[in-house]
Protein backbone atom coordinates (compact mmCIF):
# COMPACT_ATOMS: atom_id res chain seq x y z
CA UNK A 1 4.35 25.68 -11.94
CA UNK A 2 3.16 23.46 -14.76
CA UNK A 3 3.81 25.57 -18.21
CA UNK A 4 1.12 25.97 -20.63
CA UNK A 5 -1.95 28.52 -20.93
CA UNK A 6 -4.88 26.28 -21.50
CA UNK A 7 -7.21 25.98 -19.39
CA UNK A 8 -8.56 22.41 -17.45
CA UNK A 9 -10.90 20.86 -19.83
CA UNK A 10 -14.09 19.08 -19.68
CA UNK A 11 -12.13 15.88 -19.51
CA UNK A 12 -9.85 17.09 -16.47
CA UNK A 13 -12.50 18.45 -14.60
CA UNK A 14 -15.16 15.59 -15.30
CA UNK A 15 -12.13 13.08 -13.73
CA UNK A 16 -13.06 13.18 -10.27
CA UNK A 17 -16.88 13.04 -10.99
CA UNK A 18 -16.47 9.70 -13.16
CA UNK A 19 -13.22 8.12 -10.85
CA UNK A 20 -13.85 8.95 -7.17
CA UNK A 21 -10.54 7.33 -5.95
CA UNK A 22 -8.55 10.10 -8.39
CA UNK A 23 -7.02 12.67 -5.36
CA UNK A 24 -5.43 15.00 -7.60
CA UNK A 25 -5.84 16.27 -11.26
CA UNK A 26 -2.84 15.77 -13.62
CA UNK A 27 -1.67 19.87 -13.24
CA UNK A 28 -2.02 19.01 -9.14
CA UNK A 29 0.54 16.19 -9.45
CA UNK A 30 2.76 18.10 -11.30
CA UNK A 31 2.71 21.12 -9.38
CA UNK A 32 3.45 18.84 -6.37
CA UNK A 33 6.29 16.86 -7.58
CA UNK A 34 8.48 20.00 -9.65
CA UNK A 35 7.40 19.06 -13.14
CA UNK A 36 7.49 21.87 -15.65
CA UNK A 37 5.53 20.90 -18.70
CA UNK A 38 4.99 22.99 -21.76
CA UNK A 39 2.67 20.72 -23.54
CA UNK A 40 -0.52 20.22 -20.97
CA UNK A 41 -2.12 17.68 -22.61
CA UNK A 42 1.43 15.44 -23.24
CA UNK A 43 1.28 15.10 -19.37
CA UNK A 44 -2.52 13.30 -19.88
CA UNK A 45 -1.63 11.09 -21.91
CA UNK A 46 0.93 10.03 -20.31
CA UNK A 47 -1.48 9.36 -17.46
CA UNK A 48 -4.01 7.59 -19.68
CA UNK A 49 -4.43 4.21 -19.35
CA UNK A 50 -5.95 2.50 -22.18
CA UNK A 51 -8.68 1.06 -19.69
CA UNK A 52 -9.89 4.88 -19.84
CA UNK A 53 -9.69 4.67 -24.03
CA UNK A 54 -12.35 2.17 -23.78
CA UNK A 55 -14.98 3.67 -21.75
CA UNK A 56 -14.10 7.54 -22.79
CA UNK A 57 -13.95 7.73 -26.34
CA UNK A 58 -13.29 12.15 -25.81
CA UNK A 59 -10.17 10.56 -24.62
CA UNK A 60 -7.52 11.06 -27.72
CA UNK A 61 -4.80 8.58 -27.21
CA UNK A 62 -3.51 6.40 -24.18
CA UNK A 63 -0.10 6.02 -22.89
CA UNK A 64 1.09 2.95 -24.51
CA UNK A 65 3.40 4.79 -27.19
CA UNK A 66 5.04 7.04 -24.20
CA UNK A 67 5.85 4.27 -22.54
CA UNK A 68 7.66 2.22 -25.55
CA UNK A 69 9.71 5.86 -25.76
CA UNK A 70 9.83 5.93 -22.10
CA UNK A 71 11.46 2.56 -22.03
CA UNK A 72 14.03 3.15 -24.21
CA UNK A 73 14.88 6.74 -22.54
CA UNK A 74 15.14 4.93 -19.50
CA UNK A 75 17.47 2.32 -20.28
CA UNK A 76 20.21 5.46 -21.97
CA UNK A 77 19.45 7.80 -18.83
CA UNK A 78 20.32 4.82 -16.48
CA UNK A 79 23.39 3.37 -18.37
CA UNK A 80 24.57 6.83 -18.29
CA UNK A 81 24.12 7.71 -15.24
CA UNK A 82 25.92 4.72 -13.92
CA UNK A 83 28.80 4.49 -16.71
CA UNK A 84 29.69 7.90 -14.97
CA UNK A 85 28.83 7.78 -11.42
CA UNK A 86 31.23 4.37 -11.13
CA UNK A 87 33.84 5.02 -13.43
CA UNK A 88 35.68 1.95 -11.90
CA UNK A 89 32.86 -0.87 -12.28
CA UNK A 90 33.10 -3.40 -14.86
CA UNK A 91 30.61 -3.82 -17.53
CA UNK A 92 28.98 -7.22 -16.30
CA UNK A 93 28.73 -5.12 -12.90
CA UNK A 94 27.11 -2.36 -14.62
CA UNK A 95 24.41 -4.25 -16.34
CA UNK A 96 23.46 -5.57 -13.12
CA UNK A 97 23.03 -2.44 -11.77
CA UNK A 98 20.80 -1.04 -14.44
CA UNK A 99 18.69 -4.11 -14.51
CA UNK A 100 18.47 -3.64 -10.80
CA UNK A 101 17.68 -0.19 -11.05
CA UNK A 102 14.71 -0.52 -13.78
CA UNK A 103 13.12 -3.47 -13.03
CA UNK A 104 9.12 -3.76 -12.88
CA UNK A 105 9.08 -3.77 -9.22
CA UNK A 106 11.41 -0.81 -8.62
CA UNK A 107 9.84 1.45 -10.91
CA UNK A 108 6.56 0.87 -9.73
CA UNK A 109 7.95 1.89 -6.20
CA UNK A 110 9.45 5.15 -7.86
CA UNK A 111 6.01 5.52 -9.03
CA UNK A 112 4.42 5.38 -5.76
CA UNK A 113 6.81 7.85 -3.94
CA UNK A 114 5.07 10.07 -6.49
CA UNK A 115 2.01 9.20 -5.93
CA UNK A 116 0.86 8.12 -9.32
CA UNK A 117 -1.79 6.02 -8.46
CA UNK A 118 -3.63 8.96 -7.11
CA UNK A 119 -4.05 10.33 -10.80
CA UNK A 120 -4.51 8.30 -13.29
CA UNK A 121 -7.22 8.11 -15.69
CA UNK A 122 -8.03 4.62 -15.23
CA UNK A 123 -11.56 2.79 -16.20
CA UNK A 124 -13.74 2.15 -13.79
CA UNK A 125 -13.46 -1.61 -13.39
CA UNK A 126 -9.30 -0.95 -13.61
CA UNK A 127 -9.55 1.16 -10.86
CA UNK A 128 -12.30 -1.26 -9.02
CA UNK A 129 -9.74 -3.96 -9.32
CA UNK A 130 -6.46 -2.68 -7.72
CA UNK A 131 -4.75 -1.21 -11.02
CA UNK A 132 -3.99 1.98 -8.65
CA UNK A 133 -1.68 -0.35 -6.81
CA UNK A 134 -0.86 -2.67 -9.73
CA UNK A 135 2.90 -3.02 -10.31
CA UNK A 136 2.96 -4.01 -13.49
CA UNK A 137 0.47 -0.96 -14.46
CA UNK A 138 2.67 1.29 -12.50
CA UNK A 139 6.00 0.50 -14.00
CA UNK A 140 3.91 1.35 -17.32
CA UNK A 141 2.81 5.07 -16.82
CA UNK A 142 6.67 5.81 -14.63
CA UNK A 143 7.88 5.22 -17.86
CA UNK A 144 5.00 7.24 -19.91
CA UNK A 145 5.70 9.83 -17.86
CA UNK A 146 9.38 9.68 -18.73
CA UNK A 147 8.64 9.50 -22.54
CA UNK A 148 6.45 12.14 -21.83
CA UNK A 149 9.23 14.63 -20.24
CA UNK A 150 11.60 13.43 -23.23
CA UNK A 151 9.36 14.74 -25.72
CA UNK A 152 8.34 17.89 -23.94
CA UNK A 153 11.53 19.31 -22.31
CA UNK A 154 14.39 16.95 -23.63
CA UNK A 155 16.89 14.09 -22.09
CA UNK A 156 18.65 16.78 -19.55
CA UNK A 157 15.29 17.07 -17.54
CA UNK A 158 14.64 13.41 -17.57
CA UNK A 159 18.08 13.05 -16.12
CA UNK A 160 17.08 15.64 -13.63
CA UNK A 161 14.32 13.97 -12.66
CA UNK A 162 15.78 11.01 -12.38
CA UNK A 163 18.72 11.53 -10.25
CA UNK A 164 17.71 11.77 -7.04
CA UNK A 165 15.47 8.43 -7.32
CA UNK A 166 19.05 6.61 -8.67
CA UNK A 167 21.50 7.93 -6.59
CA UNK A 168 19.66 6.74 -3.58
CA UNK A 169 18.56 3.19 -4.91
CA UNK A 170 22.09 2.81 -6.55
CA UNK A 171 23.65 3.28 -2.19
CA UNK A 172 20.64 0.71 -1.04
CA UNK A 173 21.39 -1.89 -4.07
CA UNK A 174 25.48 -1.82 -2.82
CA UNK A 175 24.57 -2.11 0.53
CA UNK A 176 22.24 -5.10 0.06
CA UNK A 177 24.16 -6.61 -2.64
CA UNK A 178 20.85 -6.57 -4.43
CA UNK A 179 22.09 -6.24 -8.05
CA UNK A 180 23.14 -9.66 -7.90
CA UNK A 181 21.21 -11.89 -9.64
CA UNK A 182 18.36 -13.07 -7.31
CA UNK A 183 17.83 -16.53 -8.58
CA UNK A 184 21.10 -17.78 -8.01
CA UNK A 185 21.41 -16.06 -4.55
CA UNK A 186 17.86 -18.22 -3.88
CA UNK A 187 19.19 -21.43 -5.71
CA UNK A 188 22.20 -21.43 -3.14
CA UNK A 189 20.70 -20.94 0.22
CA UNK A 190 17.99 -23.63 -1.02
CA UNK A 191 21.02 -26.35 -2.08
CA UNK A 192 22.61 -25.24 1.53
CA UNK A 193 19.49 -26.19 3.06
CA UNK A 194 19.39 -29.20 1.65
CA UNK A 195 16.33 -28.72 -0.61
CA UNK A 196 15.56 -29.87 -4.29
CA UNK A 197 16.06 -26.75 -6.54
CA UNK A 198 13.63 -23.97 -6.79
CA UNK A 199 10.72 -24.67 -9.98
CA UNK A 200 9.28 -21.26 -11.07
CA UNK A 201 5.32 -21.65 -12.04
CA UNK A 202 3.52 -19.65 -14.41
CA UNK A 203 0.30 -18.46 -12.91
CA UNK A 204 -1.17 -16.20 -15.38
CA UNK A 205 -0.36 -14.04 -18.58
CA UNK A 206 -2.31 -11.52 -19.02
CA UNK A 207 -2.12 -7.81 -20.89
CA UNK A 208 -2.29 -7.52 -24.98
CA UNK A 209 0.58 -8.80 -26.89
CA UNK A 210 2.48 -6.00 -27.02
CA UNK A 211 2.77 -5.72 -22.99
CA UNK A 212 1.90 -9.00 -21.76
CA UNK A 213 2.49 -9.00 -18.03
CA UNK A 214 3.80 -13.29 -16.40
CA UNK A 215 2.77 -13.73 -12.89
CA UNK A 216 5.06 -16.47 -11.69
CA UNK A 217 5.29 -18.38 -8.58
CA UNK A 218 8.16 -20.06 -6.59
CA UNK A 219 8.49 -23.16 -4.77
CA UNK A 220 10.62 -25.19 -2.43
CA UNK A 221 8.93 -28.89 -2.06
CA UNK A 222 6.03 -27.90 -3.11
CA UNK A 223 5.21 -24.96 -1.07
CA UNK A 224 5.15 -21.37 -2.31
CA UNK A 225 8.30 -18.89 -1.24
CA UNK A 226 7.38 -15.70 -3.12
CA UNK A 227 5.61 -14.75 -6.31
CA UNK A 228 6.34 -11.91 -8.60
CA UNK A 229 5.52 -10.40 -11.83
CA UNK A 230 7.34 -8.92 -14.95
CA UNK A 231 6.70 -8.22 -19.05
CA UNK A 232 8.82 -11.40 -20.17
CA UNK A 233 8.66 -14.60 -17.81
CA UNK A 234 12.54 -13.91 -16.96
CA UNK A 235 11.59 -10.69 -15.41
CA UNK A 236 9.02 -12.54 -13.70
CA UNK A 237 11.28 -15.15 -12.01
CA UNK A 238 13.74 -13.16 -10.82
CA UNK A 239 10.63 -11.01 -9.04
CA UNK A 240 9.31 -13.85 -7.70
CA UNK A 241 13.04 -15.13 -6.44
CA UNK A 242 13.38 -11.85 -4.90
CA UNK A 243 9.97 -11.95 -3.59
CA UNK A 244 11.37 -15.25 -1.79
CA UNK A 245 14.80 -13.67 -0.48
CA UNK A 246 13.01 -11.13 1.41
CA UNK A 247 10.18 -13.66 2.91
CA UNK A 248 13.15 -16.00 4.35
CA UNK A 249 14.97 -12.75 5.84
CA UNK A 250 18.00 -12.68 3.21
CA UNK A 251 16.96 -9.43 1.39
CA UNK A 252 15.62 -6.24 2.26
């Protein structure tokens, strides 16, 4: 049960009236999931997205800051983790692994095993336009909501939370060999085919300047393998490369 002895407020309860597609209130989702929280209203922020800001000005603060914190919680929890749980891998191997295991695209899939998308507090046109289902916007509030259990209950329950989701995707990486860098695992079945090397195209940047989101495009003689997306154009490539593995069968 979610701590705290507030009850819902007006901006809870008016949530489902103003965003139809919300399924569950921000105490439902963490009832549901095993989140204690002590501080209610940490949790909704960390929920907000600053497309909600705009059109609810009741609404205090969005989730941007949480997710800066969450980022950087992240990134210890994860190095951690693995530093321990393979005493015997080398360092090069263990950066792999972490970049593997936080990537945009992989924690916006830990997002959707928990059904985030079903409770944010998104704008209307957000919400209208796919941002339940958005990667990028996904990968944001995962890590709000770990910047958000930092703050309220400390690192041990973000490592808590966290274990289950890297122990599992740590076995699937191994198995699939997925850790390794994507581009150059693309590069080298396109030069055994024969092919001119892969060019990576830009699509779109979009997002304000301090979380600008590249959609990027790849192609083999001019037609398009895979496209992906990321919050540098690096991250970006190697989503789209992987994007590309998985299309021609070499990737899971």
């Amino acid at each position: 049960m979610v701590g705290g002895l507030r009850s819902r407020s007006s901006w809870e309860e008016g949530l489902k009236n103003q965003i139809n597609e919300v399924l569950e209130t921000p105490r439902d989702f963490a009832d549901r999931v095993g989140l204690e929280f002590t501080d209610w209203f940490l949790l909704s922020r960390a929920l907000t997205h600053r497309s909600y800001l705009n059109e609810h000005p009741e609404a205090l603060e969005d989730n941007e800051r949480l997710e800066f914190l969450g980022d950087a919680v992240l990134d210890f929890v994860v190095g951690a983790w693995l530093y321990n749980r393979y005493p015997e891998m080398p360092e090069g191997d263990l950066t792999r692994m972490r970049s593997a295991l936080v990537y945009t695209e992989q924690l916006a899939a830990y997002a959707l095993e928990l059904g985030l998308g079903n409770v944010l507090f998104l704008g209307k046109g957000e919400s209208r336009s796919g941002g339940r289902t958005r990667a990028a916007l996904l990968c944001d509030t995962f890590e709000a909501l770990i910047g958000a259990l930092f703050l309220d209950s400390g690192i041990e329950a973000v490592q808590q939370f966290m274990g289950s989701f890297l122990e599992k995707t740590a076995i699937d990486i191994l198995k699939n060999h997925s850790a390794e860098d994507p581009k150059s695992r693309l590069q080298e079945w396109v030069q055994s085919q024969g092919n001119a090397s892969p060019q990576y195209v830009v699509r779109d940047i979009c997002g304000p300047d301090h979380s600008r989101v590249f959609q990027v495009e790849v192609e083999v003689n001019g037609k398009v393998y895979g496209s992906g997306e990321g919050r540098s154009k690096q991250a970006a490539t190697k989503d789209a490369a992987r994007a590309a593995l998985i299309q021609l069968g070499l990737d899971e």
